[in-house]
N, C-alpha and C. Protein backbone atom coordinates (compact mmCIF):
# COMPACT_ATOMS: atom_id res chain seq x y z
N UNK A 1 86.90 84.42 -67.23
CA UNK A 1 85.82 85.37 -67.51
C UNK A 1 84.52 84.85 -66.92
N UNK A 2 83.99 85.57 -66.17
CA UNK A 2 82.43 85.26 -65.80
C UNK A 2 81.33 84.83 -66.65
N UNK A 3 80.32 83.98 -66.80
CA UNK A 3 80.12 83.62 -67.58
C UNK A 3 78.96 84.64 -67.93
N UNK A 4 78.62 84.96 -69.06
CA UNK A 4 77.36 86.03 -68.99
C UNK A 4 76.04 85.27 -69.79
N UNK A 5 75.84 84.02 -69.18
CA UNK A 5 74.36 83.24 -69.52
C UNK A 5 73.27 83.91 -68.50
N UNK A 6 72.35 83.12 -68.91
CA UNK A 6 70.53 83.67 -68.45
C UNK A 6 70.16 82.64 -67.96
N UNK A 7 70.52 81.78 -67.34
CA UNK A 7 70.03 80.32 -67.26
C UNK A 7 68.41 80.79 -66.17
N UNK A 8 67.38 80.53 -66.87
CA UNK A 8 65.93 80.55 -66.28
C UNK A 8 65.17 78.97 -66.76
N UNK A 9 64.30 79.08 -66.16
CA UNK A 9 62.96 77.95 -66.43
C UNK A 9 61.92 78.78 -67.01
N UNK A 10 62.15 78.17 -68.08
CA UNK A 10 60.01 79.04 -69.32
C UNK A 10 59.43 77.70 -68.77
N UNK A 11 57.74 78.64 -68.71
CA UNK A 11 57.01 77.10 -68.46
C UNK A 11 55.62 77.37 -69.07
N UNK A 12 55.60 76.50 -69.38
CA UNK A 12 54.17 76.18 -70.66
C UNK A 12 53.12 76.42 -69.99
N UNK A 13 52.45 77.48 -69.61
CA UNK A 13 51.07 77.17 -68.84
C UNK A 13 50.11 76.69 -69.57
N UNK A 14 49.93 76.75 -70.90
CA UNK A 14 49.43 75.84 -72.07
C UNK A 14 49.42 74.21 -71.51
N UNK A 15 50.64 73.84 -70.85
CA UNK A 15 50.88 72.39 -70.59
C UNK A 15 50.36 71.82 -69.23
N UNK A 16 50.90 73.43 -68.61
CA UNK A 16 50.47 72.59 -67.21
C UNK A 16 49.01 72.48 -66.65
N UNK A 17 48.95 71.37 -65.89
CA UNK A 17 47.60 70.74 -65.08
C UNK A 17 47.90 71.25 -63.66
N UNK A 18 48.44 71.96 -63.15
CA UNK A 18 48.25 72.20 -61.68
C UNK A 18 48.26 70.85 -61.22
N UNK A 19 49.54 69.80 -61.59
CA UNK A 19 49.54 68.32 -60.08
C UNK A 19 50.13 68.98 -59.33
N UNK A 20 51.23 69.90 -59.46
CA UNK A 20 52.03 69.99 -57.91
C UNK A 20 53.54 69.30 -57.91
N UNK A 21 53.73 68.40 -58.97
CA UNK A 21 54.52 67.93 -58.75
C UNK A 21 55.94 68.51 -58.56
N UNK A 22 55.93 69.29 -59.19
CA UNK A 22 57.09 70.61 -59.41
C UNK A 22 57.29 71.41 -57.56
N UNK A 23 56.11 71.24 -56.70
CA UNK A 23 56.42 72.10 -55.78
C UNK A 23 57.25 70.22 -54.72
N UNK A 24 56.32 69.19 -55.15
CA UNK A 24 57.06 68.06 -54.19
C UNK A 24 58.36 68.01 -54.43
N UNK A 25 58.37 67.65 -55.98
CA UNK A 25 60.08 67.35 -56.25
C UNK A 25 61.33 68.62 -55.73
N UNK A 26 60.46 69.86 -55.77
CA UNK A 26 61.46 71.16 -55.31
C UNK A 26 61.95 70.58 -53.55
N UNK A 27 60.95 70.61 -52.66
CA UNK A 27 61.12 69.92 -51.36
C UNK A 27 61.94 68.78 -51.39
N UNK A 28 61.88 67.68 -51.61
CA UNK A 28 62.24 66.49 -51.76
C UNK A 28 63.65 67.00 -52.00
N UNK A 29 63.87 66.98 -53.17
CA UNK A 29 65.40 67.64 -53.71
C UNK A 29 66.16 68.16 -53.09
N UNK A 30 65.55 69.33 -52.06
CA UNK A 30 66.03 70.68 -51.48
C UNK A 30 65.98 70.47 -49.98
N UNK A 31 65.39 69.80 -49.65
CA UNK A 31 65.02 69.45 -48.04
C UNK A 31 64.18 70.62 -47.74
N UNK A 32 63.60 71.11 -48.47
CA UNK A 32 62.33 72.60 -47.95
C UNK A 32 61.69 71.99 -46.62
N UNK A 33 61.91 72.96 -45.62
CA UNK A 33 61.05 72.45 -44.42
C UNK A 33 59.61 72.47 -44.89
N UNK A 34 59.18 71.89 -43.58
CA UNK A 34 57.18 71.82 -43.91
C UNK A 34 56.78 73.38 -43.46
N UNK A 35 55.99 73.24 -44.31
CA UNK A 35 55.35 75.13 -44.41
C UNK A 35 55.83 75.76 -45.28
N UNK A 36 57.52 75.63 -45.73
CA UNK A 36 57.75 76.79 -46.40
C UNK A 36 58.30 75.67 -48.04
N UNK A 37 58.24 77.24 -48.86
CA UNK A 37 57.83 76.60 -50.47
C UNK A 37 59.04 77.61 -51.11
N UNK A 38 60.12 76.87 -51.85
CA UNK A 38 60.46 77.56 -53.52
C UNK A 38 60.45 77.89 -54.11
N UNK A 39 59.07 76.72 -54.40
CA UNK A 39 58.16 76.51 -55.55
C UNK A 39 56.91 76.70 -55.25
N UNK A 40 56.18 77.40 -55.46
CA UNK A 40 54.70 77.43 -55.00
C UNK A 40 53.58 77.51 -56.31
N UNK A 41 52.70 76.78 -56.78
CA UNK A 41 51.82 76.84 -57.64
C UNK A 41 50.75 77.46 -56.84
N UNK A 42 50.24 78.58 -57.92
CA UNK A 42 48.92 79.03 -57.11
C UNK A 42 48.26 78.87 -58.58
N UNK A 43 47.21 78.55 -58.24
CA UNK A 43 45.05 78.82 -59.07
C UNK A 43 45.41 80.21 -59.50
N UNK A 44 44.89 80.30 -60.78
CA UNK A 44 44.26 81.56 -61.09
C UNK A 44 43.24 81.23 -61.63
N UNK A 45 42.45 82.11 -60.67
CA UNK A 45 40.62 81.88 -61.34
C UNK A 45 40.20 80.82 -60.96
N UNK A 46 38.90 80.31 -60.79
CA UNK A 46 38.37 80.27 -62.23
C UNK A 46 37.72 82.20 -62.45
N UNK A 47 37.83 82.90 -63.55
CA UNK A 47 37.37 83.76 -63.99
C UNK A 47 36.51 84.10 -65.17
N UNK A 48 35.63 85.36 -65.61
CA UNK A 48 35.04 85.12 -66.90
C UNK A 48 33.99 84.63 -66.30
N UNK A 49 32.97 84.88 -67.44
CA UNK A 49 31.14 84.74 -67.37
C UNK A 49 30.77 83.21 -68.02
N UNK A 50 30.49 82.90 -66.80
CA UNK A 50 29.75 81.27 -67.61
C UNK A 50 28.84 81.34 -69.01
N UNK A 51 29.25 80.49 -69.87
CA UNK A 51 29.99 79.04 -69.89
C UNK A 51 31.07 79.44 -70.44
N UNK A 52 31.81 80.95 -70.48
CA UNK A 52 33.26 81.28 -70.55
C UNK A 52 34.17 81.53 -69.69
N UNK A 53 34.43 80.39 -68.86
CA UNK A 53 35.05 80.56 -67.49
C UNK A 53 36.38 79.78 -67.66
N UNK A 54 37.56 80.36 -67.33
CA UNK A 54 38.71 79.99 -67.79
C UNK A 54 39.50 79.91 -66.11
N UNK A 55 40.65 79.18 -66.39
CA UNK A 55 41.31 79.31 -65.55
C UNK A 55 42.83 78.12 -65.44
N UNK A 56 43.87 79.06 -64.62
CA UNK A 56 45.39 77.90 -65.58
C UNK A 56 45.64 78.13 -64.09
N UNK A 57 46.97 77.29 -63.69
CA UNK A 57 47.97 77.45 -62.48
C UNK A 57 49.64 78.27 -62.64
N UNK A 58 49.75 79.17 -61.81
CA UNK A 58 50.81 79.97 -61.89
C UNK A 58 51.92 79.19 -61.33
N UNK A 59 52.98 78.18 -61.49
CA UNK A 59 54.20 78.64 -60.64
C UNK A 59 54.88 79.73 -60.38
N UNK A 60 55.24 79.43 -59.37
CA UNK A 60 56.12 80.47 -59.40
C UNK A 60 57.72 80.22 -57.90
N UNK A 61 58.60 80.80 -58.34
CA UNK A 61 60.00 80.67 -57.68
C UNK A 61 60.95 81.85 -58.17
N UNK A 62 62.02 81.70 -57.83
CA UNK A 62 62.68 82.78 -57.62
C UNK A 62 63.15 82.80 -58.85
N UNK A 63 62.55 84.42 -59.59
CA UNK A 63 62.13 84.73 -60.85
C UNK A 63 63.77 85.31 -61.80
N UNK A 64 65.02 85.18 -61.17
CA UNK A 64 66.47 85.24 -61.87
C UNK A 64 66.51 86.37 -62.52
N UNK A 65 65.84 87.67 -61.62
CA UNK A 65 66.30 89.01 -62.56
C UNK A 65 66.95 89.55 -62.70
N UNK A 66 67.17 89.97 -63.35
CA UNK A 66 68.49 90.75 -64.27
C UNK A 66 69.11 91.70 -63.47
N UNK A 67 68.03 92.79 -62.83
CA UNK A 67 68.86 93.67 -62.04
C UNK A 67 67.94 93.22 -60.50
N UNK A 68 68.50 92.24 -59.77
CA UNK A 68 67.67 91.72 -58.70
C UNK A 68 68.26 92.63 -57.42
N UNK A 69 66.82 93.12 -57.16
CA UNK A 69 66.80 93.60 -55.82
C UNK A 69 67.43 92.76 -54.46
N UNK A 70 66.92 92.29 -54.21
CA UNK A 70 67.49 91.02 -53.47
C UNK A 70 69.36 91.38 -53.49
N UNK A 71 70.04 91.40 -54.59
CA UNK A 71 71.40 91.90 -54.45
C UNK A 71 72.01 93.04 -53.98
N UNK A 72 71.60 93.83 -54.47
CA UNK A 72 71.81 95.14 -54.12
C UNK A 72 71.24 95.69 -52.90
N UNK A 73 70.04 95.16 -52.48
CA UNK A 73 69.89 95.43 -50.20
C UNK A 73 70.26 94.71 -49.76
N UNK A 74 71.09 93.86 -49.92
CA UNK A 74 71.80 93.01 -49.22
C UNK A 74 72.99 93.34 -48.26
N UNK A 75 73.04 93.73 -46.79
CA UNK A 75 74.24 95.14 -46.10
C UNK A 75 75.21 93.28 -46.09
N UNK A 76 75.19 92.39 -46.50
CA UNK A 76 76.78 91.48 -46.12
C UNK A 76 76.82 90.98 -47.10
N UNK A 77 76.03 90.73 -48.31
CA UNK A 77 76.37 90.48 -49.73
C UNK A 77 76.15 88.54 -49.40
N UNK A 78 75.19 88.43 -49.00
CA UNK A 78 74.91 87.25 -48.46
C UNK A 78 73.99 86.62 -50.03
N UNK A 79 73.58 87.67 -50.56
CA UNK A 79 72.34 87.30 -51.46
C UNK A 79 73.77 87.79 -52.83
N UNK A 80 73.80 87.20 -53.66
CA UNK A 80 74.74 87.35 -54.86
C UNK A 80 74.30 86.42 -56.15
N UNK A 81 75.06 87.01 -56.94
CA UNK A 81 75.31 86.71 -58.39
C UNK A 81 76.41 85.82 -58.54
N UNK A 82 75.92 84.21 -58.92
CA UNK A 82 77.43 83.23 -58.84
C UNK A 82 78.24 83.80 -60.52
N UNK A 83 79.46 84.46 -60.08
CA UNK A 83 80.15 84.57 -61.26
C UNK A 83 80.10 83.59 -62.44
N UNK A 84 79.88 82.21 -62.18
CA UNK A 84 80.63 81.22 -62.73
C UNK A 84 79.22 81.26 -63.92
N UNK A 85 77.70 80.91 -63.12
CA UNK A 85 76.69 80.80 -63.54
C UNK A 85 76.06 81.88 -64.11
N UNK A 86 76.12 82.84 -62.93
CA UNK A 86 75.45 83.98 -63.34
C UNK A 86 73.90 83.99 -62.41
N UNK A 87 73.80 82.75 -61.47
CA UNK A 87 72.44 82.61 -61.09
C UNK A 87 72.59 83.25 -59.40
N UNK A 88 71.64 83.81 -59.65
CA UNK A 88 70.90 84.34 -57.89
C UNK A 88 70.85 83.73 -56.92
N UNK A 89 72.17 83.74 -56.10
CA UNK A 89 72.17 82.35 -54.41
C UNK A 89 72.21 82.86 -53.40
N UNK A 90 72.03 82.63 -52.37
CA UNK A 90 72.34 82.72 -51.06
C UNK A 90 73.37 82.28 -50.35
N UNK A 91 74.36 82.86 -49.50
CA UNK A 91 75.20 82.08 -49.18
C UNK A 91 74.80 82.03 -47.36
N UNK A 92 74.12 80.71 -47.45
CA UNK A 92 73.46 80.97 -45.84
C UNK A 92 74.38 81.32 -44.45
N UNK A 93 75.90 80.94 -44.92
CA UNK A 93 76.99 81.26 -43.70
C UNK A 93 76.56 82.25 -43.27
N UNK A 94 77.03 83.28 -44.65
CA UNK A 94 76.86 84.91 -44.17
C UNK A 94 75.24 85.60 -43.90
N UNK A 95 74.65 84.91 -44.14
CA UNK A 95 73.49 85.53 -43.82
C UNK A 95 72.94 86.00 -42.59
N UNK A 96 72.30 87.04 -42.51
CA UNK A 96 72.44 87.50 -41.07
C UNK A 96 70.66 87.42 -40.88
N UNK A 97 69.57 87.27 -41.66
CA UNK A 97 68.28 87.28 -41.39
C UNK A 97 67.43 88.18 -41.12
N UNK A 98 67.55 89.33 -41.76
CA UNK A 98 68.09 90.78 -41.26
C UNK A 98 66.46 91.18 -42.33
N UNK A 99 66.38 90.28 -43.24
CA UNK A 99 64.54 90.09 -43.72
C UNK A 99 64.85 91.32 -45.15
N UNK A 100 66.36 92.18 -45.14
CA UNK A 100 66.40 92.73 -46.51
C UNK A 100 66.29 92.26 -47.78
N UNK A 101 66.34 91.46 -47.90
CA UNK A 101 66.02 90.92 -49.31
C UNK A 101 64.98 90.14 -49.45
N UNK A 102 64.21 89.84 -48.25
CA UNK A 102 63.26 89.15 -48.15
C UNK A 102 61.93 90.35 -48.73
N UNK A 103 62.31 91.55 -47.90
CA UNK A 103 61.19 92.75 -48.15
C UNK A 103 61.39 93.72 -49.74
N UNK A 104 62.63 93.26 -50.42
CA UNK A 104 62.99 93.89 -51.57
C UNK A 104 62.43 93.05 -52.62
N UNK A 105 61.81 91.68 -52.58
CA UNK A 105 61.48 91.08 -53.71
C UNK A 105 60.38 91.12 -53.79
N UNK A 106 59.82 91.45 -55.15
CA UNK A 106 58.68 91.68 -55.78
C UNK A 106 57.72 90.56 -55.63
N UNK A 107 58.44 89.20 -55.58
CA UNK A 107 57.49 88.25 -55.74
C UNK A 107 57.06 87.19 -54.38
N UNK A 108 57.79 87.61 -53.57
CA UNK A 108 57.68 87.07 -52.49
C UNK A 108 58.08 85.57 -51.97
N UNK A 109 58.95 85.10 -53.31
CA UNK A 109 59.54 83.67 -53.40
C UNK A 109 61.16 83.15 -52.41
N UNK A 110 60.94 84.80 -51.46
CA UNK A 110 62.17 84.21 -50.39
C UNK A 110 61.67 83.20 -48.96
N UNK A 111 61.95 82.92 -48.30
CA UNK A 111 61.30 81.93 -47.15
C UNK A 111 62.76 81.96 -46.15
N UNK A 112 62.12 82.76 -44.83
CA UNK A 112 62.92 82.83 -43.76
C UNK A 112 62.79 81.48 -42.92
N UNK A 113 64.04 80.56 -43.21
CA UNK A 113 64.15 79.27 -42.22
C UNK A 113 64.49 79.44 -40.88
N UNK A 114 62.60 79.05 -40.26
CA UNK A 114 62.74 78.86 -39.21
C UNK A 114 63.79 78.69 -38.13
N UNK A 115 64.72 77.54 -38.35
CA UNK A 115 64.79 77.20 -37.38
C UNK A 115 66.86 77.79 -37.68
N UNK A 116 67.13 78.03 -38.66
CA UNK A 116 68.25 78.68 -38.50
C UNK A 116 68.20 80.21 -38.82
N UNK A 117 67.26 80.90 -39.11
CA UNK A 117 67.05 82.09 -39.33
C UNK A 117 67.75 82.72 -40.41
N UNK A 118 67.77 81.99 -41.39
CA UNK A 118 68.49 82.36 -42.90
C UNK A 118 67.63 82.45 -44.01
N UNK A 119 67.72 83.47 -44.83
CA UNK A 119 67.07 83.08 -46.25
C UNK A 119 67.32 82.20 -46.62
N UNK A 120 66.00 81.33 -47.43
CA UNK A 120 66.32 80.28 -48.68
C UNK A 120 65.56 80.56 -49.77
N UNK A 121 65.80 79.60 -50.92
CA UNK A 121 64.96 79.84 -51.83
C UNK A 121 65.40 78.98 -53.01
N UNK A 122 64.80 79.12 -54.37
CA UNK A 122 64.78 78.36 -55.15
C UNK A 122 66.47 78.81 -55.61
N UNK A 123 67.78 77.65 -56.07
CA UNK A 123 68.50 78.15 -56.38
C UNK A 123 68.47 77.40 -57.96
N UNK A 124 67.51 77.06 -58.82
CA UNK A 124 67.67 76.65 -60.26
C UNK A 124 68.16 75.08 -59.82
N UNK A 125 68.33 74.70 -58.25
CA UNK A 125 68.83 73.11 -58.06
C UNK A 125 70.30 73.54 -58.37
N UNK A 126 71.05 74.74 -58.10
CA UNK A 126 72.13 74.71 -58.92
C UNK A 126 73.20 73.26 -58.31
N UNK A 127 73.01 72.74 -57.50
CA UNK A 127 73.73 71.52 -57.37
C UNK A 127 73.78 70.01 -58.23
N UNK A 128 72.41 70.54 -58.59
CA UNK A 128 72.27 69.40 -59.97
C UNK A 128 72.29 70.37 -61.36
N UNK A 129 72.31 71.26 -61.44
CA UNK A 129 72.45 72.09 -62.80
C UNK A 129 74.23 72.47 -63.08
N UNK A 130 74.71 72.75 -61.85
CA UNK A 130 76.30 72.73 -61.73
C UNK A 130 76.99 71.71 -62.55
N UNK A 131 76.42 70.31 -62.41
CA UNK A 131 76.80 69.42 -63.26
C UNK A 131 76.41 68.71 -64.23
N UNK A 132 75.82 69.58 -64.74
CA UNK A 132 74.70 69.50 -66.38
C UNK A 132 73.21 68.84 -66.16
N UNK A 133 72.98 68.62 -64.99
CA UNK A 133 71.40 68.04 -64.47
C UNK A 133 70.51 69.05 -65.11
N UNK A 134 69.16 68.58 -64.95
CA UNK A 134 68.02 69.38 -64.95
C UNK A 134 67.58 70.00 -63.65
N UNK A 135 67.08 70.87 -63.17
CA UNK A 135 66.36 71.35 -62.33
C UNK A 135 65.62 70.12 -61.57
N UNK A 136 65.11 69.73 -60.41
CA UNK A 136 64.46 68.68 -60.04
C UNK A 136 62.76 69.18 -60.55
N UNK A 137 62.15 70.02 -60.20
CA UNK A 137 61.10 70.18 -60.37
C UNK A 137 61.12 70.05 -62.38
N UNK A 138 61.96 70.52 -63.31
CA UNK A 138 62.24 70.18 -64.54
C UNK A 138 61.64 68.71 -64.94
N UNK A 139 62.42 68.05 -64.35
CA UNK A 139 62.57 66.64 -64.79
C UNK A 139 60.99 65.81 -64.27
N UNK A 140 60.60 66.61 -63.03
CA UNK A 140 59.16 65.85 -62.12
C UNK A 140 58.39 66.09 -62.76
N UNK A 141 58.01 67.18 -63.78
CA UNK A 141 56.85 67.57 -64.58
C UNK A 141 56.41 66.90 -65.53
N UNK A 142 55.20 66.18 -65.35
CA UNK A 142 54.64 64.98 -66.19
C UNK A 142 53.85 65.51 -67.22
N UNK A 143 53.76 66.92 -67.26
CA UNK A 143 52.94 67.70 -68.31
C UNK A 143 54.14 68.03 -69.45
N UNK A 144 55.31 67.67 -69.13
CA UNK A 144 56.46 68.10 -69.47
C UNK A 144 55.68 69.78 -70.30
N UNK A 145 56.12 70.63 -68.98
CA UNK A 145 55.49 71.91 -69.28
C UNK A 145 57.01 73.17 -68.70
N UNK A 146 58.10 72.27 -68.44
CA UNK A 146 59.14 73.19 -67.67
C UNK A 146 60.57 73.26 -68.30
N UNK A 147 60.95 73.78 -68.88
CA UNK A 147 62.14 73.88 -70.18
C UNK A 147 63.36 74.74 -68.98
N UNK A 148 64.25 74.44 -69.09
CA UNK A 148 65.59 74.96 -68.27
C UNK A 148 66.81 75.28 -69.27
N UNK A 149 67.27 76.22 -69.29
CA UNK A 149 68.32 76.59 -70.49
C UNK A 149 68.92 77.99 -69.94
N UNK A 150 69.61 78.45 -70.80
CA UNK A 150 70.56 79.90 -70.75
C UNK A 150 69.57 80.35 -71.94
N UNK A 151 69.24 81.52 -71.72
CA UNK A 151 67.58 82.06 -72.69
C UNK A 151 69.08 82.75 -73.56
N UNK A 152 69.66 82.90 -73.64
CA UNK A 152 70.75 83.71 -74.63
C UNK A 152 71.41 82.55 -75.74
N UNK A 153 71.54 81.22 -75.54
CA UNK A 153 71.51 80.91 -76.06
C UNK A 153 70.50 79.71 -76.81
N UNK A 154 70.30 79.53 -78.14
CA UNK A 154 68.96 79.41 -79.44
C UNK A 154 68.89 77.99 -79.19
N UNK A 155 69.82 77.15 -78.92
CA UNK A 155 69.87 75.64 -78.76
C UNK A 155 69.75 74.96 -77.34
N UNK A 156 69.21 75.80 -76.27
CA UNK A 156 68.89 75.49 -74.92
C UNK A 156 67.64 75.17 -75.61
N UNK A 157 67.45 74.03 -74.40
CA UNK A 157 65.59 73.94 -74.20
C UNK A 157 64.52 74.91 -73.79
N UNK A 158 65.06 76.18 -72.85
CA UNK A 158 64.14 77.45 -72.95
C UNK A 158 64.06 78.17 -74.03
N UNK A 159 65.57 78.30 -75.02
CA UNK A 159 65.18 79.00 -75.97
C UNK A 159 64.34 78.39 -76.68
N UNK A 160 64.66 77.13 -76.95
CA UNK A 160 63.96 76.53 -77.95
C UNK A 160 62.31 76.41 -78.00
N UNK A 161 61.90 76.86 -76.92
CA UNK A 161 60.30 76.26 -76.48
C UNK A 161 59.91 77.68 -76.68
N UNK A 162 60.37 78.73 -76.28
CA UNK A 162 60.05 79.76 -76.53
C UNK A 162 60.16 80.37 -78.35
N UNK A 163 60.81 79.91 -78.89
CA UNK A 163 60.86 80.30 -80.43
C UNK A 163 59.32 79.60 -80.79
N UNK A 164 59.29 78.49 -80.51
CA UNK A 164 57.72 78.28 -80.96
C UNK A 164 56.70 78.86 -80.73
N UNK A 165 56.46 80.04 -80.30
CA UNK A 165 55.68 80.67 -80.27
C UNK A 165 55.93 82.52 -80.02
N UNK A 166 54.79 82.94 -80.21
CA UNK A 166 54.92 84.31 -80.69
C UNK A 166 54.69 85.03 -79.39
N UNK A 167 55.27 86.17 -79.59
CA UNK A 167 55.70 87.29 -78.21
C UNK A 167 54.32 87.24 -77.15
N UNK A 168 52.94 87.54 -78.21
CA UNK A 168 51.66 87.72 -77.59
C UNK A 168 51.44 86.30 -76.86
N UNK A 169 52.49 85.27 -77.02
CA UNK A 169 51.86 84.24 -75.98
C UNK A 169 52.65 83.95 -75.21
N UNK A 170 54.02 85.01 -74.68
CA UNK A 170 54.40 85.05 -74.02
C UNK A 170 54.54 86.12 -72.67
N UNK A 171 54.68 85.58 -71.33
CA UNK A 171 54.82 86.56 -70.53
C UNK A 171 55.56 86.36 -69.34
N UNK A 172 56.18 87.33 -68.72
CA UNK A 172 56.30 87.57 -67.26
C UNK A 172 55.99 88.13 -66.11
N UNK A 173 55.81 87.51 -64.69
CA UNK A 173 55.38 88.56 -63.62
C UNK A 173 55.67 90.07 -64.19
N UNK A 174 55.00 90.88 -63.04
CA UNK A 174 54.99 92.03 -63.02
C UNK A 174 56.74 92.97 -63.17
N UNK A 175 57.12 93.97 -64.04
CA UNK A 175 58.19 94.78 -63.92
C UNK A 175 58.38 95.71 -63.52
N UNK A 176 58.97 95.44 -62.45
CA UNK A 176 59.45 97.17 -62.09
C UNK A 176 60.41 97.96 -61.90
N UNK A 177 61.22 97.14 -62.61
CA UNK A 177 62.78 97.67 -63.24
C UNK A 177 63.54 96.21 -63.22
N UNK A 178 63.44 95.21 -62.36
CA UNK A 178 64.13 94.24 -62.06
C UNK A 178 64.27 93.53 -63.12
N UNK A 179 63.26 93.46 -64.25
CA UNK A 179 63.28 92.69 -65.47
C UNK A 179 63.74 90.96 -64.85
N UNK A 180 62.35 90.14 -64.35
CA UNK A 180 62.39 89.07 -64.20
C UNK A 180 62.84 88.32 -65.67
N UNK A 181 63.56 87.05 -65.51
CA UNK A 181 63.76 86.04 -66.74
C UNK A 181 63.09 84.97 -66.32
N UNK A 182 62.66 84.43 -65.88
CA UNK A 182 61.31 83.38 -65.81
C UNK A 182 60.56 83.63 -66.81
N UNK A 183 60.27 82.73 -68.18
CA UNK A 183 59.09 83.44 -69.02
C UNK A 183 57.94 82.14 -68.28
N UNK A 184 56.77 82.85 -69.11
CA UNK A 184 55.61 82.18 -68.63
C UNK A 184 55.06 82.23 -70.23
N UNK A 185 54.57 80.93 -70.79
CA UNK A 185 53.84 80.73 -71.88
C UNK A 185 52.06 80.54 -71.97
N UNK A 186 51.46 81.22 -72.28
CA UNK A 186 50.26 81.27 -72.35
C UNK A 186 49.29 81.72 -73.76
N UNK A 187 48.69 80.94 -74.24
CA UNK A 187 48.08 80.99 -75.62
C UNK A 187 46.40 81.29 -75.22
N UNK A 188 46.01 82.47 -75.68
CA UNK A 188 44.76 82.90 -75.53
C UNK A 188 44.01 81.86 -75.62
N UNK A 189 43.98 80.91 -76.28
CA UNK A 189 42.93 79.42 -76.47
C UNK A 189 42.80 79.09 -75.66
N UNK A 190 44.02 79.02 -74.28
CA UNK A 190 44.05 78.36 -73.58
C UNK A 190 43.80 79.06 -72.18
N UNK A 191 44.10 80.38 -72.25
CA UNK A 191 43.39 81.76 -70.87
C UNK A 191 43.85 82.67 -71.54
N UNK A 192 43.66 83.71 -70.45
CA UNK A 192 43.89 85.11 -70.82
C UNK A 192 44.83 85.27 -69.67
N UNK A 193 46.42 85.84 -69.84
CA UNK A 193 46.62 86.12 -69.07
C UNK A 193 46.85 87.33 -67.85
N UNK A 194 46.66 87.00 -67.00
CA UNK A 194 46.30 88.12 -65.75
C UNK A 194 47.48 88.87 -65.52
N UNK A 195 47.24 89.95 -64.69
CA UNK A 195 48.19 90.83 -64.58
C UNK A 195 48.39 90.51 -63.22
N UNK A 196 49.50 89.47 -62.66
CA UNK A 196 49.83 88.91 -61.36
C UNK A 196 50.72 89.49 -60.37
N UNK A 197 50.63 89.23 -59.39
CA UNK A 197 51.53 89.67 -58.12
C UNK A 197 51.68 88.17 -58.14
N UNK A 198 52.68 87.33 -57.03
CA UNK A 198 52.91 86.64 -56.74
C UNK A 198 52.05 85.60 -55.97
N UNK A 199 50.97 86.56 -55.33
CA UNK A 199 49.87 85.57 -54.34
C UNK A 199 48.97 85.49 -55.68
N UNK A 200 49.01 85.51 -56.84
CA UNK A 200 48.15 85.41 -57.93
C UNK A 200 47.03 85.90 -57.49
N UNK A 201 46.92 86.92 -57.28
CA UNK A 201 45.48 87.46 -57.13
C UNK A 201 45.70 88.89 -58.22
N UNK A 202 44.68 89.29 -59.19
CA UNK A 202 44.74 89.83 -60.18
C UNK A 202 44.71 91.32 -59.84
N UNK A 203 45.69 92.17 -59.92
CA UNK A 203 46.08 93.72 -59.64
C UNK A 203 44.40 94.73 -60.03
């Protein structure tokens, strides 16, 4: 039977400091060529009227939605759903570079490799998550601000980080049917959060 988990990354924007480390360790891990990103942290803000000027850092990567575009324009089925996992991969053989799933995602977290002309992108590290690892960018986060789990089940570390707190301090990118599972944690004390596109610039 296929497995029917949620496996995403919640991430504390409460926690995080914008080091970056999450976009090195993604490279490092992944062999990401130079220029292109997974993982990309962007600034939001600074925003708000001095001396109320706020402002947090967005990651962001390939957001594991539920009904992902990216699958369904796919004309060779290059972009799929791993039965086993349930997570969003690429299978670069078949990929033809053809930029459909690149132009179907909302968030803009696909990256056409240069030099073989294939989609890539963040796959959850499934090569170290395949065998009960953490995510690399998971484990690099010194804010420890990045929780990795199956959100369906209560005793993962995403569920668990997410029960501590209440709906209003939780969020995700923008929906537009795809229903991203990436949550994003944010506590008014700590910003307000924006209504984002992926280049974090506020709609």
């Amino acid at each position: 039977m296929p497995s029917m988990s949620r496996n995403a990354i919640v991430i504390d924007l409460n926690r995080c400091i914008g080091c970056y480390s999450c976009e090195t360790a993604c490279k490092q891990e992944n062999g990401v060529a130079l220029g292109e990103h997974w993982n990309k942290v962007y600034p939001v803000g600074p925003f708000g009227d001095f001396p109320h000027i706020q402002q947090y850092w967005l990651p962001t990567m390939c957001q594991q939605c539920e009904n992902a575009p990216c699958v369904e324009v796919c004309p060779v089925g290059a972009s799929y759903r791993d039965p086993e996992t349930n997570i969003v991969l690429i299978n670069e053989e078949a990929c033809i570079g053809c930029l459909s799933c690149l132009t179907a995602c909302p968030y803009g977290v696909r990256q056409l490799h240069a030099e073989t002309n294939t989609i890539q992108k963040c796959t959850l590290c499934n090569q170290l998550t395949a065998k009960g690892e953490l995510p690399a960018c998971v484990k690099a986060c010194c804010g420890e601000a990045r929780f990795y789990g199956d959100l369906d089940d209560p005793e993962s570390d995403a569920s668990k980080i997410l029960a501590q707190y209440d709906e209003a301090d939780i969020h995700r990118l923008a929906d537009s049917g795809n229903h991203p599972s990436t949550a994003y944690i944010l506590s008014p004390k700590y910003g307000e959060w924006q209504s984002e596109n992926w280049t974090g610039k506020t709609e």
